[in-house]
PDB file of N, CA and C in Angstrom:
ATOM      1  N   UNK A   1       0.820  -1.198   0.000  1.00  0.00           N
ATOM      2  CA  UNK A   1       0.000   0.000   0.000  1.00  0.00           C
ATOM      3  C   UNK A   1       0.867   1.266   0.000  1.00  0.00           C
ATOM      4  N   UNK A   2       2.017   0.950   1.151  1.00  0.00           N
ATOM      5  CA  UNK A   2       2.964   2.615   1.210  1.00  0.00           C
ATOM      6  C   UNK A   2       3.352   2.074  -0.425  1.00  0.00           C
ATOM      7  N   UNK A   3       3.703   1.585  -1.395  1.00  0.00           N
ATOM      8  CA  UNK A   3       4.348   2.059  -2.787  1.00  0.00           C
ATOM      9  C   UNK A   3       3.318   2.785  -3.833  1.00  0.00           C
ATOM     10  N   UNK A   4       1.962   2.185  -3.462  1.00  0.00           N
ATOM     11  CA  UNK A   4       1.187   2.679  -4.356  1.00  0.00           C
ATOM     12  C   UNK A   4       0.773   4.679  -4.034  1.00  0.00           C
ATOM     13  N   UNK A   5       1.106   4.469  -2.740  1.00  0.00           N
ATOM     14  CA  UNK A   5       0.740   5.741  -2.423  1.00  0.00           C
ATOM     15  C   UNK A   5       1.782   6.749  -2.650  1.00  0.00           C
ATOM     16  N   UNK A   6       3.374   6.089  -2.731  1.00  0.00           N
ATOM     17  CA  UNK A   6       4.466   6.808  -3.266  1.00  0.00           C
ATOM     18  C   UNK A   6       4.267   7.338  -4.751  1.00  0.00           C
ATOM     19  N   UNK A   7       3.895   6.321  -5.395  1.00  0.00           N
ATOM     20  CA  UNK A   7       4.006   6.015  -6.671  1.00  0.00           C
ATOM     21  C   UNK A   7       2.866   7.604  -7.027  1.00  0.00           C
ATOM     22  N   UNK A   8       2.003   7.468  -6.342  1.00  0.00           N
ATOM     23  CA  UNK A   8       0.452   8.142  -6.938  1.00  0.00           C
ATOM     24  C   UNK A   8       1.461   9.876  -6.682  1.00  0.00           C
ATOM     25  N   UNK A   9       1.878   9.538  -5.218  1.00  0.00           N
ATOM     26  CA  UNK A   9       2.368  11.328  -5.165  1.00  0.00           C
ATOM     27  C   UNK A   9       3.396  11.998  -6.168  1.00  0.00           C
ATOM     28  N   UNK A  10       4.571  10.987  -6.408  1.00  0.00           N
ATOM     29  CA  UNK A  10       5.164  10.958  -7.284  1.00  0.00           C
ATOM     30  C   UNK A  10       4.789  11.384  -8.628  1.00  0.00           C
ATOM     31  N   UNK A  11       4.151  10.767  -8.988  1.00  0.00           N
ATOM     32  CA  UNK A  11       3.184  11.109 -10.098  1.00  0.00           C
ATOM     33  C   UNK A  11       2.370  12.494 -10.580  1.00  0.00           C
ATOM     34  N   UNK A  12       2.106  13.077  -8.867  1.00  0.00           N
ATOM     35  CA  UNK A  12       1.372  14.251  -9.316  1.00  0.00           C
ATOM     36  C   UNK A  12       2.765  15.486  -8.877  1.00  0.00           C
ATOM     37  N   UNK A  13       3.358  15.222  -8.212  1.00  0.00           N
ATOM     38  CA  UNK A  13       4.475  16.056  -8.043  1.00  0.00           C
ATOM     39  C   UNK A  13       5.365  16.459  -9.854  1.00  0.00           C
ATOM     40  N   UNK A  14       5.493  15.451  -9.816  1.00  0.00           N
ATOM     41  CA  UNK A  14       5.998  15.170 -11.648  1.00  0.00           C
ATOM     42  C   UNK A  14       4.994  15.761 -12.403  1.00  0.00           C
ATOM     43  N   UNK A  15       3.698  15.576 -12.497  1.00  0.00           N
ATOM     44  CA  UNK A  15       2.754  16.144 -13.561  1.00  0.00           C
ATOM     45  C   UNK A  15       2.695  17.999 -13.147  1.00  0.00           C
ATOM     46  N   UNK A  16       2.771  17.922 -11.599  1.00  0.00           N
ATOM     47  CA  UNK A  16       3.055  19.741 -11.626  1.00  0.00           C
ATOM     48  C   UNK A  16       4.201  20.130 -11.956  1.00  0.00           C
ATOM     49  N   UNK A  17       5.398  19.639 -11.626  1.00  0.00           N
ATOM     50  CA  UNK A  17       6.371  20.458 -11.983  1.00  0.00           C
ATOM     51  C   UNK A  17       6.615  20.736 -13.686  1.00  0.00           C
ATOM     52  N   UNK A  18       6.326  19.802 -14.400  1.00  0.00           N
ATOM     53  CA  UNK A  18       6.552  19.630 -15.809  1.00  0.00           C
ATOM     54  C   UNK A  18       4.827  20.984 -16.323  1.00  0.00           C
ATOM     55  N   UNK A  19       3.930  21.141 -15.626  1.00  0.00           N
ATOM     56  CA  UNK A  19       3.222  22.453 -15.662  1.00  0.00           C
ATOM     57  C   UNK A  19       3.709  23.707 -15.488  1.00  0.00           C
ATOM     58  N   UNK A  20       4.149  23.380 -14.392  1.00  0.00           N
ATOM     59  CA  UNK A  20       4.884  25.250 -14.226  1.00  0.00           C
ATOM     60  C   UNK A  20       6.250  25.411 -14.642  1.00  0.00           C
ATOM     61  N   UNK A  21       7.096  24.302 -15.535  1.00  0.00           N
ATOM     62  CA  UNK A  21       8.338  24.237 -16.216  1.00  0.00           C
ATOM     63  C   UNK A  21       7.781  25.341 -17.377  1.00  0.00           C
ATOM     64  N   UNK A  22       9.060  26.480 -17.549  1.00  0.00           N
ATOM     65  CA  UNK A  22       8.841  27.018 -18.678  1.00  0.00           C
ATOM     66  C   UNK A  22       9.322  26.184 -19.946  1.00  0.00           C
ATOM     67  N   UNK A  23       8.326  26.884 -21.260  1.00  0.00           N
ATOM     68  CA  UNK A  23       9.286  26.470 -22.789  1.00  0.00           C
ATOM     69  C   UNK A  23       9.243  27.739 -23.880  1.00  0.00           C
ATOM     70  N   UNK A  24      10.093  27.067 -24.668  1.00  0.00           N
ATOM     71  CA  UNK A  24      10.898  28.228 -25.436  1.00  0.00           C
ATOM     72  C   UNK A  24      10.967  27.815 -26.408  1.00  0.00           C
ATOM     73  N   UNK A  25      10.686  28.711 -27.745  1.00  0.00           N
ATOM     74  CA  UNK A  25      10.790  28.191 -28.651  1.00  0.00           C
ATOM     75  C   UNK A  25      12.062  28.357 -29.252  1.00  0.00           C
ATOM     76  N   UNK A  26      12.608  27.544 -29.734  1.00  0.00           N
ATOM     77  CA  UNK A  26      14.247  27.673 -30.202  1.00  0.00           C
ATOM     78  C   UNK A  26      13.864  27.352 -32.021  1.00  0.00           C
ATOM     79  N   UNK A  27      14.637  28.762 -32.820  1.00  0.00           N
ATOM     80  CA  UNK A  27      14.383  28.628 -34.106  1.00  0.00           C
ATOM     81  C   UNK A  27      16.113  28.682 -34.729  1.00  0.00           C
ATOM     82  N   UNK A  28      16.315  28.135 -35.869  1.00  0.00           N
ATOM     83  CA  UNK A  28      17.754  27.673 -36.089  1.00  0.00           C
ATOM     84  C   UNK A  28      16.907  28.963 -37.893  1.00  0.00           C
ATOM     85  N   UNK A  29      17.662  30.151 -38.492  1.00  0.00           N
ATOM     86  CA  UNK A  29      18.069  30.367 -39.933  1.00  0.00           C
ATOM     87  C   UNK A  29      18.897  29.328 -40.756  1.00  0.00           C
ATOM     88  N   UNK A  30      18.543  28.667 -41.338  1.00  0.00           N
ATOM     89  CA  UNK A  30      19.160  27.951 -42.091  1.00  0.00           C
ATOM     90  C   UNK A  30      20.047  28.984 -43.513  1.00  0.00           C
ATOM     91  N   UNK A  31      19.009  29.826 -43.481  1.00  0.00           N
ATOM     92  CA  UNK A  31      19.709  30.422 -44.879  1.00  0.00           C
ATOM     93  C   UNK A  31      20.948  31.526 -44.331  1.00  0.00           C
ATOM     94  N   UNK A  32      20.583  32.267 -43.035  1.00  0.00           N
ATOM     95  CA  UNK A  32      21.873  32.680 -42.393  1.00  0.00           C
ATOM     96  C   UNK A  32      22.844  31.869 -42.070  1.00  0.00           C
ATOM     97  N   UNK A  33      22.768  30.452 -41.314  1.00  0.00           N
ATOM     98  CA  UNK A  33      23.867  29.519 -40.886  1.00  0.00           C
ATOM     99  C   UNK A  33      24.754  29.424 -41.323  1.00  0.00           C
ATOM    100  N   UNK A  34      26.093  29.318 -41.123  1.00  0.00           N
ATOM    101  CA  UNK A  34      27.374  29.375 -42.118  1.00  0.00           C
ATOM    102  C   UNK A  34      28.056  28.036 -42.012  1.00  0.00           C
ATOM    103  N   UNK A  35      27.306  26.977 -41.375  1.00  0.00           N
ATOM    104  CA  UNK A  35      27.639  26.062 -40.757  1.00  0.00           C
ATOM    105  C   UNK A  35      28.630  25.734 -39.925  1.00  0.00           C
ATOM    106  N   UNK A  36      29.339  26.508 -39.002  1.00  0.00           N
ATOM    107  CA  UNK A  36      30.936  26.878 -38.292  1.00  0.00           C
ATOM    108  C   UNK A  36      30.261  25.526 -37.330  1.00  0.00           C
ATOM    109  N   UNK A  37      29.355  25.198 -36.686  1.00  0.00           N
ATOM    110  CA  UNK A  37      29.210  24.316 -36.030  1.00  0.00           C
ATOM    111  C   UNK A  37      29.487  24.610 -34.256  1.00  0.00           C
ATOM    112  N   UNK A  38      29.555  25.985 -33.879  1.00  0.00           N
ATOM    113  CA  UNK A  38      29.635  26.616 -32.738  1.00  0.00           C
ATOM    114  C   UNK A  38      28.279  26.298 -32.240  1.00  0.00           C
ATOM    115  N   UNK A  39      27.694  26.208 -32.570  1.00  0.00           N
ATOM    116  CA  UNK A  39      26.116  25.883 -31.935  1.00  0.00           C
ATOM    117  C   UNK A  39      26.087  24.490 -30.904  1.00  0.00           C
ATOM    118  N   UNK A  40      26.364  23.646 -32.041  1.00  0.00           N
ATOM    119  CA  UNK A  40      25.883  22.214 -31.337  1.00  0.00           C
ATOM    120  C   UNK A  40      27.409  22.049 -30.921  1.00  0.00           C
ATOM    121  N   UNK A  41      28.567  22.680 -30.683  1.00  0.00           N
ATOM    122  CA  UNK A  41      29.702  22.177 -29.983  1.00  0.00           C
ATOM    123  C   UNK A  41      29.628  23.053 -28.477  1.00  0.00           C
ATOM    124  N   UNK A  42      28.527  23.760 -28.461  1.00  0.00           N
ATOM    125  CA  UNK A  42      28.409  24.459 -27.289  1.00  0.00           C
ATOM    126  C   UNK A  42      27.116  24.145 -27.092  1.00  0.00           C
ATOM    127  N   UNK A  43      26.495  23.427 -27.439  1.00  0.00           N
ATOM    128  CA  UNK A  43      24.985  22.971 -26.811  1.00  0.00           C
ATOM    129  C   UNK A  43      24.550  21.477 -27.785  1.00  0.00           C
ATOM    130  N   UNK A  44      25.106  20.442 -27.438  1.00  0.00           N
ATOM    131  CA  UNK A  44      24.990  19.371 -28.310  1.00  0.00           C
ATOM    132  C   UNK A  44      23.565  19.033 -27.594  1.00  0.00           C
ATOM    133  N   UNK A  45      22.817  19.076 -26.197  1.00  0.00           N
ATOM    134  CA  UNK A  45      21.667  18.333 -26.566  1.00  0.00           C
ATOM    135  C   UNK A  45      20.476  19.342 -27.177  1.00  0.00           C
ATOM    136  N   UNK A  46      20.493  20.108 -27.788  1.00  0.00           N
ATOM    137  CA  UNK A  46      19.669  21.184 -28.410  1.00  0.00           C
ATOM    138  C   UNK A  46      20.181  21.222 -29.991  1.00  0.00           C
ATOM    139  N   UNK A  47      20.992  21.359 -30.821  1.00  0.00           N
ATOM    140  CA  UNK A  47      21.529  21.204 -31.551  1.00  0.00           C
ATOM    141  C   UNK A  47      22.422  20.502 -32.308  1.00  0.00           C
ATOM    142  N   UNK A  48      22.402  19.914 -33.600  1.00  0.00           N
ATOM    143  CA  UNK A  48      23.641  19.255 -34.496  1.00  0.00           C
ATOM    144  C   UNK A  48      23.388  19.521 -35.402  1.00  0.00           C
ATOM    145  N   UNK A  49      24.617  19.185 -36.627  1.00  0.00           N
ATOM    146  CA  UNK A  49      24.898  19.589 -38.256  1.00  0.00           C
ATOM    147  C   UNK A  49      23.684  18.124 -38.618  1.00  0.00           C
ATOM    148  N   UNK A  50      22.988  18.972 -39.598  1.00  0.00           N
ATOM    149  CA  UNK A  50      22.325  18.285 -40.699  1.00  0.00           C
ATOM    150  C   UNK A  50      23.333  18.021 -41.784  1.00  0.00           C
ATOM    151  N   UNK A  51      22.752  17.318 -43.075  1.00  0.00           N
ATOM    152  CA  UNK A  51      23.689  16.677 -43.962  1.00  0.00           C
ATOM    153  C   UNK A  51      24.706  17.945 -44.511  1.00  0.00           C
ATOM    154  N   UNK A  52      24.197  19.187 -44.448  1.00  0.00           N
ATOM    155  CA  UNK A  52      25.140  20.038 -44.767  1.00  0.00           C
ATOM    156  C   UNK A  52      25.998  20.536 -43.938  1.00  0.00           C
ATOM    157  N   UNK A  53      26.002  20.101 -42.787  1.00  0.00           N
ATOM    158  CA  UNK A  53      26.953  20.610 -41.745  1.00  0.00           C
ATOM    159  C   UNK A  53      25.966  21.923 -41.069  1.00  0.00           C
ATOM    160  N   UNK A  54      24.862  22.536 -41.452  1.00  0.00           N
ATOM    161  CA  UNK A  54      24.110  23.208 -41.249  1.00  0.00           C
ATOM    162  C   UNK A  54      23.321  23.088 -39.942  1.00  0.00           C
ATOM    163  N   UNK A  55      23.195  24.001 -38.669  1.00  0.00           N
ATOM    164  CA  UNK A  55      22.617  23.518 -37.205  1.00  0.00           C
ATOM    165  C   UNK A  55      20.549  23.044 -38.124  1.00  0.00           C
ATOM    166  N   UNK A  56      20.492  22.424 -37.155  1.00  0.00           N
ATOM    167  CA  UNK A  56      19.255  22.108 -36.762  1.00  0.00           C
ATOM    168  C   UNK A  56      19.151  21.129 -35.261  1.00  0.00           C
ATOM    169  N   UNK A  57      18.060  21.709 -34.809  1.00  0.00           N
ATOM    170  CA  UNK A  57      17.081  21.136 -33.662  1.00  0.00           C
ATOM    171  C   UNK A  57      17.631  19.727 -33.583  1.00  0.00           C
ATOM    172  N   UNK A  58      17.293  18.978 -32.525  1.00  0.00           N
ATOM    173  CA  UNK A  58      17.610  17.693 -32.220  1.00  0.00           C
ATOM    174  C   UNK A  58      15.959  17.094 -32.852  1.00  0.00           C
ATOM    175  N   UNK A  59      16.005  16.008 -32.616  1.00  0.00           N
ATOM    176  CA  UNK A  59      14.882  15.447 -33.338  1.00  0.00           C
ATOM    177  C   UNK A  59      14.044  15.495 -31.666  1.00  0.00           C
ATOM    178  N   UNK A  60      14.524  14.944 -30.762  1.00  0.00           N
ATOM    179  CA  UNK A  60      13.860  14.703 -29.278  1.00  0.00           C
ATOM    180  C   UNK A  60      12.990  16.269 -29.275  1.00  0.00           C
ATOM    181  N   UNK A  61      13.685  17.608 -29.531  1.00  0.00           N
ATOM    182  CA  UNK A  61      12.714  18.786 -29.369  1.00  0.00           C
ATOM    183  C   UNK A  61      12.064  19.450 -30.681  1.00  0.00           C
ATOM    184  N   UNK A  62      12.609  19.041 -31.768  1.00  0.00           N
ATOM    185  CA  UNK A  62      12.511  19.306 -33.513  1.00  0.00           C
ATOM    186  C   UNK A  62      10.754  19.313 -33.331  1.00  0.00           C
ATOM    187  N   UNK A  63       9.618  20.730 -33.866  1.00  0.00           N
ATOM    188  CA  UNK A  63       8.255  20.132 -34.115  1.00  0.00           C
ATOM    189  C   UNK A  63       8.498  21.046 -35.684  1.00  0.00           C
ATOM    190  N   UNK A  64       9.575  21.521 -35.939  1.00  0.00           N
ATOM    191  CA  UNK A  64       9.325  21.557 -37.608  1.00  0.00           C
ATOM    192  C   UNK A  64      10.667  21.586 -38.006  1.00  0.00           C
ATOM    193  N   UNK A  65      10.842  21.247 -39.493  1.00  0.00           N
ATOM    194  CA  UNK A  65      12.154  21.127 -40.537  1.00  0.00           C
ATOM    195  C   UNK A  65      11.799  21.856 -41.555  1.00  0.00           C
ATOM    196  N   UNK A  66      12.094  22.367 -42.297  1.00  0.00           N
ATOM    197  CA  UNK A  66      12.843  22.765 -43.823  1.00  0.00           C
ATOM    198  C   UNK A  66      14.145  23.187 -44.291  1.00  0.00           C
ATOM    199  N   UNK A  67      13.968  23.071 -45.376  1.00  0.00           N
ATOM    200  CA  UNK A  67      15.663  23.874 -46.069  1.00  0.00           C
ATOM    201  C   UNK A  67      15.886  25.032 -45.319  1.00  0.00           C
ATOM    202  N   UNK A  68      15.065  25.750 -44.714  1.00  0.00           N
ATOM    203  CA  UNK A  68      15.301  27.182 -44.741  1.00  0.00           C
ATOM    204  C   UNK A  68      15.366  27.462 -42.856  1.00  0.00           C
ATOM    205  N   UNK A  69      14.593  26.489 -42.582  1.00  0.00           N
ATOM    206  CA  UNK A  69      14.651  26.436 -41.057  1.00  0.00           C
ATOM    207  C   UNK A  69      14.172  25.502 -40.042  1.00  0.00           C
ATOM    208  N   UNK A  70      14.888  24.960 -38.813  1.00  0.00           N
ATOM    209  CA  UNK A  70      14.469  24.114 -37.886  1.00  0.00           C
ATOM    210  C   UNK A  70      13.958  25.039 -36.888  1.00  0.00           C
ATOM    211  N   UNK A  71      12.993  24.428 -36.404  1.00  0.00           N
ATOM    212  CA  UNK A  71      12.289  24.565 -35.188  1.00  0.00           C
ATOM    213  C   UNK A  71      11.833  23.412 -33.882  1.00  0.00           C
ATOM    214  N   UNK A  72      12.282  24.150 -32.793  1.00  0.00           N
ATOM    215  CA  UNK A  72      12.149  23.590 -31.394  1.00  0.00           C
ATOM    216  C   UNK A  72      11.447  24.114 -30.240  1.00  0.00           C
ATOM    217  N   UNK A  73      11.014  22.954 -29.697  1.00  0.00           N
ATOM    218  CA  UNK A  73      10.270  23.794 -28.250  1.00  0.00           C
ATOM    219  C   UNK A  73      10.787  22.658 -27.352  1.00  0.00           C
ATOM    220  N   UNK A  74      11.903  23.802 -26.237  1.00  0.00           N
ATOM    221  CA  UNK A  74      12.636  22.901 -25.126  1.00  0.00           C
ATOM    222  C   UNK A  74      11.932  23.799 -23.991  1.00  0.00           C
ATOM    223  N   UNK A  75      12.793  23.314 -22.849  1.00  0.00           N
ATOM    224  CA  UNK A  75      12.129  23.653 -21.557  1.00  0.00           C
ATOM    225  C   UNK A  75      13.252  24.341 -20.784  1.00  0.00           C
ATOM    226  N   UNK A  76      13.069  24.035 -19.730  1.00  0.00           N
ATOM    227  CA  UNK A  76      13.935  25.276 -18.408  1.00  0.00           C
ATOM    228  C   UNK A  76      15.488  24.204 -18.374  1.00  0.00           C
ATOM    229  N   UNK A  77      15.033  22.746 -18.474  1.00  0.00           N
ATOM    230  CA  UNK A  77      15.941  21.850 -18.441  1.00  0.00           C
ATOM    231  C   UNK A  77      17.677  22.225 -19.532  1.00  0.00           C
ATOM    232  N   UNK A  78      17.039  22.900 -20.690  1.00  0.00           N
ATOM    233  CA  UNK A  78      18.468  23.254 -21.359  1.00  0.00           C
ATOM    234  C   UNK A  78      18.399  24.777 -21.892  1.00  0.00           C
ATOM    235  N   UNK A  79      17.328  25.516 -21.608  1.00  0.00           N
ATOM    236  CA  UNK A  79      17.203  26.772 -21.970  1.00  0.00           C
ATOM    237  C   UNK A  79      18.492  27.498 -21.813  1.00  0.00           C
ATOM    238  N   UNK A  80      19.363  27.466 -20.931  1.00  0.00           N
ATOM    239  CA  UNK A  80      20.424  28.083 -20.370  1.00  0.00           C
ATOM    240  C   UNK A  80      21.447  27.841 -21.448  1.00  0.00           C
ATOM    241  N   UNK A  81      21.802  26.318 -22.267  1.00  0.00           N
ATOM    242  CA  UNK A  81      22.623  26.060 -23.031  1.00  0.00           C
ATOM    243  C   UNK A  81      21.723  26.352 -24.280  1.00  0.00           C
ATOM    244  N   UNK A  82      21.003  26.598 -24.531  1.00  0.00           N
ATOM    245  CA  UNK A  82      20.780  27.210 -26.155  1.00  0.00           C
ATOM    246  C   UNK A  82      20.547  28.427 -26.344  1.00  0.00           C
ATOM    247  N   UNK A  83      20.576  29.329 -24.907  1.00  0.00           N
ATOM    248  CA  UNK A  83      20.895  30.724 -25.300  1.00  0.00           C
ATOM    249  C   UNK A  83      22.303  31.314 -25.490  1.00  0.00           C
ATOM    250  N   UNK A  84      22.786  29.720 -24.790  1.00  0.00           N
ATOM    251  CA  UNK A  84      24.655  30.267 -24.750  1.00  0.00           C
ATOM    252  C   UNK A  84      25.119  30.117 -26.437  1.00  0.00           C
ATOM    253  N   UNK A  85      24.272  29.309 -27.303  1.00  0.00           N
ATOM    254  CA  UNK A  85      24.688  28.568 -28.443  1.00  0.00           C
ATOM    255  C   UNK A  85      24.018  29.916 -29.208  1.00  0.00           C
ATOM    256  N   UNK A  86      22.988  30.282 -28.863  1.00  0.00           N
ATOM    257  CA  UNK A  86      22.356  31.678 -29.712  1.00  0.00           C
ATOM    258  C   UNK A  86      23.389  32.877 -29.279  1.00  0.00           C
ATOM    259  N   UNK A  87      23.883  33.118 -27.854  1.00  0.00           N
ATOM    260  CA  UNK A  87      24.644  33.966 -28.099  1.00  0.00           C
ATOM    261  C   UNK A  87      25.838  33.596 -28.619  1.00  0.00           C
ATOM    262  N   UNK A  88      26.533  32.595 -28.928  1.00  0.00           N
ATOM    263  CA  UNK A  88      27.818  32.156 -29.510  1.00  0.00           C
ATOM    264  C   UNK A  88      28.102  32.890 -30.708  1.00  0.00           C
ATOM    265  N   UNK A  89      26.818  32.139 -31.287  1.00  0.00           N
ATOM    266  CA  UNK A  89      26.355  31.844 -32.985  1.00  0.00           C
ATOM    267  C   UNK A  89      26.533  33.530 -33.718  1.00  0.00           C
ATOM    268  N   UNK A  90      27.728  33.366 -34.636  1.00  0.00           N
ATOM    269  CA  UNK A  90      28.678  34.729 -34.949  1.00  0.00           C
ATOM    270  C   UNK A  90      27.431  35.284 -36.461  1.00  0.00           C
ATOM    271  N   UNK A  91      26.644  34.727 -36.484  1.00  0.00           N
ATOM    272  CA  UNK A  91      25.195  35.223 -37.461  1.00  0.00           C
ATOM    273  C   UNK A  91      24.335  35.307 -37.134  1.00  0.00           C
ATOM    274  N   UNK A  92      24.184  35.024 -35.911  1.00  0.00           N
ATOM    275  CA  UNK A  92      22.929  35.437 -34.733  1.00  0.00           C
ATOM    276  C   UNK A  92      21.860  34.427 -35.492  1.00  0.00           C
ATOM    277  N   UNK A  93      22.200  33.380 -36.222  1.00  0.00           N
ATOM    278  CA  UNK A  93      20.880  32.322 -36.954  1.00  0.00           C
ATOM    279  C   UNK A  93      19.850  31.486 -36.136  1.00  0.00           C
ATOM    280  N   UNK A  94      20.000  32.144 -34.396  1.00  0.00           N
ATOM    281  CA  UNK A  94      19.709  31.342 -33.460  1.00  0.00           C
ATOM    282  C   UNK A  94      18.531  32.177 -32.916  1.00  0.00           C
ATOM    283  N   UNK A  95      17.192  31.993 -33.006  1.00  0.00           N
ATOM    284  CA  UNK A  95      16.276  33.016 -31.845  1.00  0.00           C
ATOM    285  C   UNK A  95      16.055  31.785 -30.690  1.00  0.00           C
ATOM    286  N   UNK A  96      15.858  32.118 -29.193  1.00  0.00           N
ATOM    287  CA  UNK A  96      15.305  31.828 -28.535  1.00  0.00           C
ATOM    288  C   UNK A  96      13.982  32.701 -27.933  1.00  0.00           C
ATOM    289  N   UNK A  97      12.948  31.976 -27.386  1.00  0.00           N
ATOM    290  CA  UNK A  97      12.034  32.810 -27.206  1.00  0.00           C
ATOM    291  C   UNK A  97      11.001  32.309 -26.015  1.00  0.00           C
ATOM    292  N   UNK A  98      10.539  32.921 -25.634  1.00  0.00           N
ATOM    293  CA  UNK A  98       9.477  32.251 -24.269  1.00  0.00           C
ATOM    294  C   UNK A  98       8.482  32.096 -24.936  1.00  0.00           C
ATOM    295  N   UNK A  99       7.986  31.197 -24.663  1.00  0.00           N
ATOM    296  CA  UNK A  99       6.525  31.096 -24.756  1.00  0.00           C
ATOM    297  C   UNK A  99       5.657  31.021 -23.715  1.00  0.00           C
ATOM    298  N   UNK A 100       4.630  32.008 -23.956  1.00  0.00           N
ATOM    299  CA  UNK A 100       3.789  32.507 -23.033  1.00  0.00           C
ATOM    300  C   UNK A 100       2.853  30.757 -22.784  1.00  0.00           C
TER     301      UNK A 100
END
């Protein structure tokens, strides 16, 4: 009985915190990118080179692709390392952004 009752609090402790966790939308310019690869060598779980050596989104936070641009929505968990990779990034091809 005490596991099921761990288990249940657990559960709702986890379902609030992942509520009041912020997210952000992280957008990669593809057509600015120069591909230097400063992005994902300073924030590899948010970023890596696509077939052109070009940043894009990880697939785990990726909710869109094209030639022209990746898009992500991460959380509080790496926000800190993909603003360091947006401020790195010497073409600024990086927005981060809150989402309300």
């Amino acid at each position: 009985m005490l596991d099921a009752l761990e288990n249940f609090l657990l559960e709702q402790f986890t379902d609030e915190a992942e509520e009041t966790m912020a997210k952000y939308r992280v957008k990669v310019d593809k057509d600015t990118c120069i591909a230097c690869g400063v992005c994902y060598s300073t924030c590899p779980d948010v970023f890596e080179p696509d077939e052109e050596n070009k940043s894009q989104v990880v697939s785990k936070y990726r909710v869109s692709a094209s030639q022209n641009a990746s898009e992500g929505i991460i959380d509080d968990s790496v926000a800190d390392c993909a603003q360091s990779a947006k401020d790195t990034c010497p073409v600024q091809a990086i927005t981060v952004e809150t989402i309300e």
